[in-house]
C-alpha atoms as a PDB file:
ATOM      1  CA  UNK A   1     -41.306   9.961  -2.725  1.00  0.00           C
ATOM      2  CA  UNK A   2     -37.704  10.468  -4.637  1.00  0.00           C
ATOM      3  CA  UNK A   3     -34.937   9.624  -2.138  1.00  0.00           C
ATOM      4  CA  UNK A   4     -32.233  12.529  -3.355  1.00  0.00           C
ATOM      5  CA  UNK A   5     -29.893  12.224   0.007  1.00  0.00           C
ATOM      6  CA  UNK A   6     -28.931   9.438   2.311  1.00  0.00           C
ATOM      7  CA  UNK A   7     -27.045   9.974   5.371  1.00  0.00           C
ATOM      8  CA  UNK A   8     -25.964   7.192   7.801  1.00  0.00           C
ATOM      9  CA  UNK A   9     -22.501   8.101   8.708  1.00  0.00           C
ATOM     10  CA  UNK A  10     -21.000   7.175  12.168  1.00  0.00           C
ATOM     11  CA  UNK A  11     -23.320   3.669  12.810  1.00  0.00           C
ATOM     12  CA  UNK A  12     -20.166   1.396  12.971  1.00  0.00           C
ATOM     13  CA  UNK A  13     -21.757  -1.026  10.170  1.00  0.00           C
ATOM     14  CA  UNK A  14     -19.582  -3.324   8.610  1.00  0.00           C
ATOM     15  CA  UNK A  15     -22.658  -3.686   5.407  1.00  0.00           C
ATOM     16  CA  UNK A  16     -24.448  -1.333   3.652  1.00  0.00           C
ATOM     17  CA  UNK A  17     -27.278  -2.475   0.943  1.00  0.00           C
ATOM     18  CA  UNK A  18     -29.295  -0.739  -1.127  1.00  0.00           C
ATOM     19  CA  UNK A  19     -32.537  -1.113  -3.063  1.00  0.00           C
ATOM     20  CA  UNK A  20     -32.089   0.066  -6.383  1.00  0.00           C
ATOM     21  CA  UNK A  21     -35.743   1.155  -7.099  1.00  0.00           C
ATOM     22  CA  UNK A  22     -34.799   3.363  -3.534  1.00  0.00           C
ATOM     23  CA  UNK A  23     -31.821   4.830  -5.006  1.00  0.00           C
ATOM     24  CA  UNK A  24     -32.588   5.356  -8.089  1.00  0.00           C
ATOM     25  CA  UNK A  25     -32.570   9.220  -7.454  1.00  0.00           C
ATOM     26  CA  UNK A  26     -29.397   9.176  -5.590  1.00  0.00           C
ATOM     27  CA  UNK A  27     -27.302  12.529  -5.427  1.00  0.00           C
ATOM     28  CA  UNK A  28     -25.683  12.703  -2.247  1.00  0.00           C
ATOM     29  CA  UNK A  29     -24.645   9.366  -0.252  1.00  0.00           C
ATOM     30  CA  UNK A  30     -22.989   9.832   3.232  1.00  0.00           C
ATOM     31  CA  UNK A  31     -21.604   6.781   4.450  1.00  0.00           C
ATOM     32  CA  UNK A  32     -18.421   7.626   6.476  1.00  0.00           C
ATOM     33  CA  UNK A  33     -17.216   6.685   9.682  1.00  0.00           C
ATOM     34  CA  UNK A  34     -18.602   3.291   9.698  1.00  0.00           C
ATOM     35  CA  UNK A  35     -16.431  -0.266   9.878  1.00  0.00           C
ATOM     36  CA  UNK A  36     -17.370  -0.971   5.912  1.00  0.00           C
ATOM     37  CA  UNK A  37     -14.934  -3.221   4.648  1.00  0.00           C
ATOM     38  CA  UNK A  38     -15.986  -2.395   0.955  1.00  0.00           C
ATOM     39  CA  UNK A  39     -18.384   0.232  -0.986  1.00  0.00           C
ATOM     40  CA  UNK A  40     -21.576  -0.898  -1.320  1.00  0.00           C
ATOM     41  CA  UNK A  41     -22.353  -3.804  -4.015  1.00  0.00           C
ATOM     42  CA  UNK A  42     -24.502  -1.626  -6.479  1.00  0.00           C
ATOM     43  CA  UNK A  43     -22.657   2.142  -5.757  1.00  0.00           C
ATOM     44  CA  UNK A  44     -21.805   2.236  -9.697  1.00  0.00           C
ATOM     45  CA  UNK A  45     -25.420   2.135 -10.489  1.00  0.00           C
ATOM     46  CA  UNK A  46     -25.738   5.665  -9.337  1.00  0.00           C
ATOM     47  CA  UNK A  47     -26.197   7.140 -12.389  1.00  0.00           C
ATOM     48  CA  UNK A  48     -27.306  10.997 -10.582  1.00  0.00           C
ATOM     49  CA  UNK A  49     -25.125  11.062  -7.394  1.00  0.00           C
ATOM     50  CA  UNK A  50     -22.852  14.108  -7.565  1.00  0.00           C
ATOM     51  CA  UNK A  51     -21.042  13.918  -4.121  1.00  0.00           C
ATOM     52  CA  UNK A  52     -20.157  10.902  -2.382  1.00  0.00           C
ATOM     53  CA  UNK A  53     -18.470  10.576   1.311  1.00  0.00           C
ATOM     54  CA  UNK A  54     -16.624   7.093   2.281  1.00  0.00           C
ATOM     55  CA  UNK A  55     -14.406   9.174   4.861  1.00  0.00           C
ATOM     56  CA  UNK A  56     -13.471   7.584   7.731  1.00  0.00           C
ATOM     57  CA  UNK A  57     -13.909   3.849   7.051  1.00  0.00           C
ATOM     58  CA  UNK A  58     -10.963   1.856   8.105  1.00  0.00           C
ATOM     59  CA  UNK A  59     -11.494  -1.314   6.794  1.00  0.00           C
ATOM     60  CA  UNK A  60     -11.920  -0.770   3.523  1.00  0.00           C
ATOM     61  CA  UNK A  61      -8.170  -1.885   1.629  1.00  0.00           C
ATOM     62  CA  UNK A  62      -9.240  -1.724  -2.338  1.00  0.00           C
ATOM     63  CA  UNK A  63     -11.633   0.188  -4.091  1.00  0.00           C
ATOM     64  CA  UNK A  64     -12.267  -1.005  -7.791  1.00  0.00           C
ATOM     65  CA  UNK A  65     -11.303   1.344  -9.896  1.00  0.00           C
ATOM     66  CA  UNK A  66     -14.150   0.786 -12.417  1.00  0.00           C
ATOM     67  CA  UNK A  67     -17.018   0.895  -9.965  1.00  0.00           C
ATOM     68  CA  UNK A  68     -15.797   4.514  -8.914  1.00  0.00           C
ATOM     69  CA  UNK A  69     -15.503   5.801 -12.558  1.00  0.00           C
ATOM     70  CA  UNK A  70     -18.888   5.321 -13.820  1.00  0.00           C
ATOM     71  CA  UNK A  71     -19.562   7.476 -11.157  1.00  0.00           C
ATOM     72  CA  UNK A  72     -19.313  10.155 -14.105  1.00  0.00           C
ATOM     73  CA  UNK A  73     -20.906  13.270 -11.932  1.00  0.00           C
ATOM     74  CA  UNK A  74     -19.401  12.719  -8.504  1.00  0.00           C
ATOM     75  CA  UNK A  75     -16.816  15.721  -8.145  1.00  0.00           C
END
């Protein structure tokens, strides 16, 4: 089965991995309003996602600039 949406906003993690081969699919990721301290390691691999929500995580101080841009589809 093709994983097209992820939700799992409002846990309070501090980490959130993913499985590429699960992902792979990817066109809407809701992570907000967790404690995340930084986007997830492989986000830029997400060659299909077209909306993204990081809302509402306090931690996070610095997102790379170059992960976010190959993120060509994401409006």
């Amino acid at each position: 089965a093709k994983t097209e949406a992820f939700r799992f906003s409002n846990n309070g993690s501090k980490l959130i991995t993913f499985n590429k081969r699960t992902v792979y699919n990817l066109q809407s990721l809701d992570i907000s309003g967790n404690n995340l301290n930084k986007i997830p390691r492989n986000l830029e691999n997400l060659e299909k996602l077209v909306y993204l929500d990081i809302s509402f995580n306090k931690s996070i101080k610095y997102i790379d600039p170059k992960k976010i841009k190959k993120l060509k589809n994401v409006s």
